[in-house]
PDB file of N, CA and C in Angstrom:
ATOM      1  N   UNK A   1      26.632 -26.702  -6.032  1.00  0.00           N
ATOM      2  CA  UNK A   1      26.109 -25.464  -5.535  1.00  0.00           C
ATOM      3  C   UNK A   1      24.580 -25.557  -5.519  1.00  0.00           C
ATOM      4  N   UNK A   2      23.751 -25.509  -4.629  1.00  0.00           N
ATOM      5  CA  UNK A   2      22.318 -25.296  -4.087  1.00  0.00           C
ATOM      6  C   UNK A   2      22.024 -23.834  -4.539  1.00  0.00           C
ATOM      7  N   UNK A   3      21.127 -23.963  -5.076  1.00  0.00           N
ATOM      8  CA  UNK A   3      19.978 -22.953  -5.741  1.00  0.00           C
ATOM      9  C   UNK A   3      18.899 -23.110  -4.895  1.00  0.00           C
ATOM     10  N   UNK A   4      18.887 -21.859  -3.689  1.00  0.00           N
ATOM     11  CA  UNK A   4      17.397 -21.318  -2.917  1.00  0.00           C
ATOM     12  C   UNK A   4      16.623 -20.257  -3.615  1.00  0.00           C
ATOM     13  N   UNK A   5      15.720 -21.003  -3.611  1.00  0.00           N
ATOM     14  CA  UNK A   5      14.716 -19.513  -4.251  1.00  0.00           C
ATOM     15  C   UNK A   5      13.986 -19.110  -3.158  1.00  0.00           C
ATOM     16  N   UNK A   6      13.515 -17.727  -2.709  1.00  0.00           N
ATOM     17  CA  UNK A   6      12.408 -17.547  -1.989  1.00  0.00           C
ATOM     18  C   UNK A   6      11.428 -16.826  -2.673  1.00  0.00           C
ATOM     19  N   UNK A   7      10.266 -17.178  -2.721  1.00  0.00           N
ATOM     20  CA  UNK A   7       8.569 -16.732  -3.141  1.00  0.00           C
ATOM     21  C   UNK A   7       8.234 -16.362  -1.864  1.00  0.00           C
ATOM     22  N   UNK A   8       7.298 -15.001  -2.037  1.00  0.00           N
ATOM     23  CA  UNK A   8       6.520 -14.475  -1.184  1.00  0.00           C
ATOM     24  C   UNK A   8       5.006 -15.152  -1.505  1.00  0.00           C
ATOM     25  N   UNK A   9       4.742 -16.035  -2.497  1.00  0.00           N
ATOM     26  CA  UNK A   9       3.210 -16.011  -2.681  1.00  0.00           C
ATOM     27  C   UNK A   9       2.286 -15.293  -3.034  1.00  0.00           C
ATOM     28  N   UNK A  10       1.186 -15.312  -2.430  1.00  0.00           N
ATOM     29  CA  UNK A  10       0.059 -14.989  -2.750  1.00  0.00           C
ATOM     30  C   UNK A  10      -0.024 -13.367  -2.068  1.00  0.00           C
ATOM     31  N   UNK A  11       0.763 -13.289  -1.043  1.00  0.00           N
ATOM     32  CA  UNK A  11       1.182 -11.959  -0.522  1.00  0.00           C
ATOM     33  C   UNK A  11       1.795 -11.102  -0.880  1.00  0.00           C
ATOM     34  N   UNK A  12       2.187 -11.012  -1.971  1.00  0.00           N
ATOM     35  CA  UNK A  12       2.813 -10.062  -3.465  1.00  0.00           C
ATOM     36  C   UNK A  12       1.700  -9.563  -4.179  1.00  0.00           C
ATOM     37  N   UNK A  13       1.445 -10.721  -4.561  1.00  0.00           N
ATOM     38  CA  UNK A  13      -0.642 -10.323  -5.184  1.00  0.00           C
ATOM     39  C   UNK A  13      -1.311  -9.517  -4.426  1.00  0.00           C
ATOM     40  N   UNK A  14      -1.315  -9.570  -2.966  1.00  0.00           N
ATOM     41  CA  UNK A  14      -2.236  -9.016  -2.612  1.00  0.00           C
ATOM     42  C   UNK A  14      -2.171  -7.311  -2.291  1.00  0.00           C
ATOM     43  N   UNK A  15      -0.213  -7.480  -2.071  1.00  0.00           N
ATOM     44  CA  UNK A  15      -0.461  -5.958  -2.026  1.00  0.00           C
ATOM     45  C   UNK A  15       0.012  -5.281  -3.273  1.00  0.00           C
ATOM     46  N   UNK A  16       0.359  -5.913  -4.058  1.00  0.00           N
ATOM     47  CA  UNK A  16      -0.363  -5.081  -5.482  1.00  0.00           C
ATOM     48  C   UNK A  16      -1.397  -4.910  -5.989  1.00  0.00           C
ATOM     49  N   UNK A  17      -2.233  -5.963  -5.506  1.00  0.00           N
ATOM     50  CA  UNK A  17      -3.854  -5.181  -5.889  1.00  0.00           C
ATOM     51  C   UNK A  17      -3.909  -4.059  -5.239  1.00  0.00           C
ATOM     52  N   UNK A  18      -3.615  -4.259  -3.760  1.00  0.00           N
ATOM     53  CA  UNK A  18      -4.138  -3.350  -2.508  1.00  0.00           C
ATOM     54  C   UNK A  18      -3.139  -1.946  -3.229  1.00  0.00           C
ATOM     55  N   UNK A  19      -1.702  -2.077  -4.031  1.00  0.00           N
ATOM     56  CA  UNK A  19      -1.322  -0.963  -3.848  1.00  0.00           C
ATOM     57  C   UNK A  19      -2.097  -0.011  -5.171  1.00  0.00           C
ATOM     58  N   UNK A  20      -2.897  -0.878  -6.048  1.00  0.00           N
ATOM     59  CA  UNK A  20      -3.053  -0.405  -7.337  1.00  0.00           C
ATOM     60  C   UNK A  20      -4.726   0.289  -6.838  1.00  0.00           C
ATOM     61  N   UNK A  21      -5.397  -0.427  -5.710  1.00  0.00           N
ATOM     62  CA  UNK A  21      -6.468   0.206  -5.634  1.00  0.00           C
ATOM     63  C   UNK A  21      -6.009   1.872  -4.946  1.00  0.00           C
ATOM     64  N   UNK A  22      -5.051   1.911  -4.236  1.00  0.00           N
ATOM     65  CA  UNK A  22      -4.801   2.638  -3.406  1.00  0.00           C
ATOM     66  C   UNK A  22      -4.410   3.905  -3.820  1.00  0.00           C
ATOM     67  N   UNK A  23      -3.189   3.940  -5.008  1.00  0.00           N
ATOM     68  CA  UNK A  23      -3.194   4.330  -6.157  1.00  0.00           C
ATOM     69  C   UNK A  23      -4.618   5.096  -6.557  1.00  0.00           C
ATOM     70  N   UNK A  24      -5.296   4.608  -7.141  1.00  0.00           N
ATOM     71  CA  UNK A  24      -6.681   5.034  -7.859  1.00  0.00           C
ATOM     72  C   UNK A  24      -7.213   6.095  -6.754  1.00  0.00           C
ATOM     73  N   UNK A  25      -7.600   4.987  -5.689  1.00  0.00           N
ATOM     74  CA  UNK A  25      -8.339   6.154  -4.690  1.00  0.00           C
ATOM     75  C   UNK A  25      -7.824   7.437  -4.377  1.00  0.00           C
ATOM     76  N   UNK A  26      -6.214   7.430  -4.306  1.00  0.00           N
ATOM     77  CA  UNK A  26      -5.519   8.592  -3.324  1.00  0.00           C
ATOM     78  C   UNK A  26      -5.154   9.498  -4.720  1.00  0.00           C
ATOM     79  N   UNK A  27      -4.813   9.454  -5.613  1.00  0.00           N
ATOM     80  CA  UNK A  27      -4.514  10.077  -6.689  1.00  0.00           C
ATOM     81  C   UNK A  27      -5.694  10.742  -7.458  1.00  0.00           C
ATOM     82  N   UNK A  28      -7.480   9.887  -7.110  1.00  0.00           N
ATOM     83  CA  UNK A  28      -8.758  10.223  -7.679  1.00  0.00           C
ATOM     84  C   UNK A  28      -9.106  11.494  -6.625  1.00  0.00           C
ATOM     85  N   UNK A  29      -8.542  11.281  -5.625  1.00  0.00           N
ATOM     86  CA  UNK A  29      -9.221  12.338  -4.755  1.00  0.00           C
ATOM     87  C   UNK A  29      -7.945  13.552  -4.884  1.00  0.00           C
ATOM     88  N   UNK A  30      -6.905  13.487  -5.601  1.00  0.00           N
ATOM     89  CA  UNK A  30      -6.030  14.431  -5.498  1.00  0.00           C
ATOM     90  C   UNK A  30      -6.662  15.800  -6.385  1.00  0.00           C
ATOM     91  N   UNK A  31      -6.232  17.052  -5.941  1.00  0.00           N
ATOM     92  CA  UNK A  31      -7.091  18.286  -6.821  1.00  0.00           C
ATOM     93  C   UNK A  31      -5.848  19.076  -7.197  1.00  0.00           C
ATOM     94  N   UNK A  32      -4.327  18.738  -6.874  1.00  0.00           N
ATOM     95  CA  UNK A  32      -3.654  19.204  -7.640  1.00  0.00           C
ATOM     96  C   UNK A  32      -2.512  17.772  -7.882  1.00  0.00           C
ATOM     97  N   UNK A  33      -1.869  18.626  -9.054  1.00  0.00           N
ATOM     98  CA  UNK A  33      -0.525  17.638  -9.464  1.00  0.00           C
ATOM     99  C   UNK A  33       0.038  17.397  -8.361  1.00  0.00           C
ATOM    100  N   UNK A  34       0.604  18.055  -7.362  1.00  0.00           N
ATOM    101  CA  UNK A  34       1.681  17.447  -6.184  1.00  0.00           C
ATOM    102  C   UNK A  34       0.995  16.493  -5.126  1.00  0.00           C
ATOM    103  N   UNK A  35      -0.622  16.784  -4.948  1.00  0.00           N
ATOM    104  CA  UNK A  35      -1.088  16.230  -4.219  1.00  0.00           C
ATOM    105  C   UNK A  35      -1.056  14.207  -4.968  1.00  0.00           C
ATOM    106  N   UNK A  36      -1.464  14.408  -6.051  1.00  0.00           N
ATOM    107  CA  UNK A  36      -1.362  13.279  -6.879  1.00  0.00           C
ATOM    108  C   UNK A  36      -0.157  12.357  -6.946  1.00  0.00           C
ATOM    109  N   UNK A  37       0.984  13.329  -6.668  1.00  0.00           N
ATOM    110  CA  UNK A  37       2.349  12.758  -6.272  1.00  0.00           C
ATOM    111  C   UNK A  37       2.525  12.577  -4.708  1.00  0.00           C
ATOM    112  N   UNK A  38       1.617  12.730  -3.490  1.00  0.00           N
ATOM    113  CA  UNK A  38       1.525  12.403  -2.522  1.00  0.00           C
ATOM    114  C   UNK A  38       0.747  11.272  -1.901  1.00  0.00           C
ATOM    115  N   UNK A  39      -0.253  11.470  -3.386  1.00  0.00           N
ATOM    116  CA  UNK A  39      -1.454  10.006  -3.441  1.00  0.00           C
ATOM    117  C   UNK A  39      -0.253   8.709  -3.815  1.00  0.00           C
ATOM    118  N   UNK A  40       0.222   9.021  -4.781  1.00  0.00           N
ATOM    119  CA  UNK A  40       1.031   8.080  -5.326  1.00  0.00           C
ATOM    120  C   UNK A  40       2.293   7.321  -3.962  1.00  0.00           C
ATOM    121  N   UNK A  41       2.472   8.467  -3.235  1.00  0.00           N
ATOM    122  CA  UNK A  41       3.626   8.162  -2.094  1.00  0.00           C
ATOM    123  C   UNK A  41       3.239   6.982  -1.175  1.00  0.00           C
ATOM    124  N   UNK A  42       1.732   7.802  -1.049  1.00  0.00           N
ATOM    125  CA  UNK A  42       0.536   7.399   0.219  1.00  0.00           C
ATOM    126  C   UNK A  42       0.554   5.811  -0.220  1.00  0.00           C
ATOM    127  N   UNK A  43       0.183   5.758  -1.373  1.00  0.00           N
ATOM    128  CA  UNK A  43      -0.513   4.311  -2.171  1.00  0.00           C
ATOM    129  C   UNK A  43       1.285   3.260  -1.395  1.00  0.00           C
ATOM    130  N   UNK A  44       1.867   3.966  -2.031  1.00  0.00           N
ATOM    131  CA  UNK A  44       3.023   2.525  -1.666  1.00  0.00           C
ATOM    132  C   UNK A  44       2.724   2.281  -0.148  1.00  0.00           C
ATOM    133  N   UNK A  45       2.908   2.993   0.523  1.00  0.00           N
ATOM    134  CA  UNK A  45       2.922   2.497   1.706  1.00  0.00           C
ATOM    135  C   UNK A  45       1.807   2.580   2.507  1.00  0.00           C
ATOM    136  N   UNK A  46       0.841   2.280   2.090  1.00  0.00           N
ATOM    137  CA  UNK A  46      -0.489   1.959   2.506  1.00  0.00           C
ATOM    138  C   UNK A  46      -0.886   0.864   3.594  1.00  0.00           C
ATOM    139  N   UNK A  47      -0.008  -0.219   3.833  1.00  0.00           N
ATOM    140  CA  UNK A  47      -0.119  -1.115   4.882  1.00  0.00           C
ATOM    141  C   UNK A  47       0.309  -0.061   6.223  1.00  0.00           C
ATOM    142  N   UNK A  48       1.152   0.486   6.207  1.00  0.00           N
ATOM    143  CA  UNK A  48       1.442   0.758   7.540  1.00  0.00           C
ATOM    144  C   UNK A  48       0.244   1.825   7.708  1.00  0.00           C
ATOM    145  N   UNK A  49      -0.600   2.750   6.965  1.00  0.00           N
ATOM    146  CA  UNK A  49      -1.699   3.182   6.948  1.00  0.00           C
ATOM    147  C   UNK A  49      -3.209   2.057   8.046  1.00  0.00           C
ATOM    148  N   UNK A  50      -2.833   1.193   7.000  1.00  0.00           N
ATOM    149  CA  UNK A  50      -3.959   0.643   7.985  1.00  0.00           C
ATOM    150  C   UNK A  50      -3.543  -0.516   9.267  1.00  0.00           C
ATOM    151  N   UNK A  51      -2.239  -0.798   9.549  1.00  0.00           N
ATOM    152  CA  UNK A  51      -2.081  -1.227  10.248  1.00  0.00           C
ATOM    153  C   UNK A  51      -2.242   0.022  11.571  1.00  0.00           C
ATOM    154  N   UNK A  52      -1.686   1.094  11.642  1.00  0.00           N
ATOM    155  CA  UNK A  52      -1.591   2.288  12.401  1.00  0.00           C
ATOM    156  C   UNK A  52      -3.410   2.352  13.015  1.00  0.00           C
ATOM    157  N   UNK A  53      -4.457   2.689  11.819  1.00  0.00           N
ATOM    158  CA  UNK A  53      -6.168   2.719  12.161  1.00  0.00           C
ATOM    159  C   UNK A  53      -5.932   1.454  12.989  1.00  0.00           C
ATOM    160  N   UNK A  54      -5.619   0.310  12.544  1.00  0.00           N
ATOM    161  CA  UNK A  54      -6.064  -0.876  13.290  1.00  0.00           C
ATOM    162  C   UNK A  54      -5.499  -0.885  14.740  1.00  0.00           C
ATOM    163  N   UNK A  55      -4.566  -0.599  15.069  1.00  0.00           N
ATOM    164  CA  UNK A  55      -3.618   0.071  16.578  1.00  0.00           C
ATOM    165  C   UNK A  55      -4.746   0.767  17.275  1.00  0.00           C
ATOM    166  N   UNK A  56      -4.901   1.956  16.734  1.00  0.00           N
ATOM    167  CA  UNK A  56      -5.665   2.938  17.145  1.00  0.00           C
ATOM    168  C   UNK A  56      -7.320   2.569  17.474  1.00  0.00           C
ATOM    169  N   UNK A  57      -7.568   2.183  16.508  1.00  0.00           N
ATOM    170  CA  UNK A  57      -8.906   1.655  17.292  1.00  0.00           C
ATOM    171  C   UNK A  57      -9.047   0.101  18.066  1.00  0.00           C
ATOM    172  N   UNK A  58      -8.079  -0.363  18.163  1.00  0.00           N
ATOM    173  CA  UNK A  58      -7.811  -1.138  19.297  1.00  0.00           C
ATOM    174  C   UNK A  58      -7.558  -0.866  20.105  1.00  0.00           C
ATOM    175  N   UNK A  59      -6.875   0.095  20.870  1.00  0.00           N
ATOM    176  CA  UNK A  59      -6.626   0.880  21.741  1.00  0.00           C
ATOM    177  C   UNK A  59      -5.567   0.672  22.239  1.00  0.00           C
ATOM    178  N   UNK A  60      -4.719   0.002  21.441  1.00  0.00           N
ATOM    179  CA  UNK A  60      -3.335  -0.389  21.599  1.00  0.00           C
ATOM    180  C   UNK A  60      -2.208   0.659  21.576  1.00  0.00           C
TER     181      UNK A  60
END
């Protein structure tokens, strides 16, 4: 029996930094508790955040 592993790399790292900064920022700017739980929502899915700006000001 063959044992495959798959690793994502260095691309795991990166969006856990990216999600932990994201985190900080969106939860630092929150002014109530629910909003802080919307920072927190925001933070996970933060790539499609800036992939969407990057669309948009491409004019794609």
């Amino acid at each position: 029996m063959t044992k495959k592993i798959h690793e994502r790399g260095p691309s795991g790292a990166i969006y856990g930094l990216g999600f932990i900064g994201a985190a900080v920022y969106f939860i630092g700017k929150a002014t109530t508790f629910w909003m802080g739980v919307l920072g927190l929502l925001k933070a996970i899915v933060w790539p499609a955040f800036l992939v969407y700006a990057l669309l948009k000001y491409l004019g794609v």
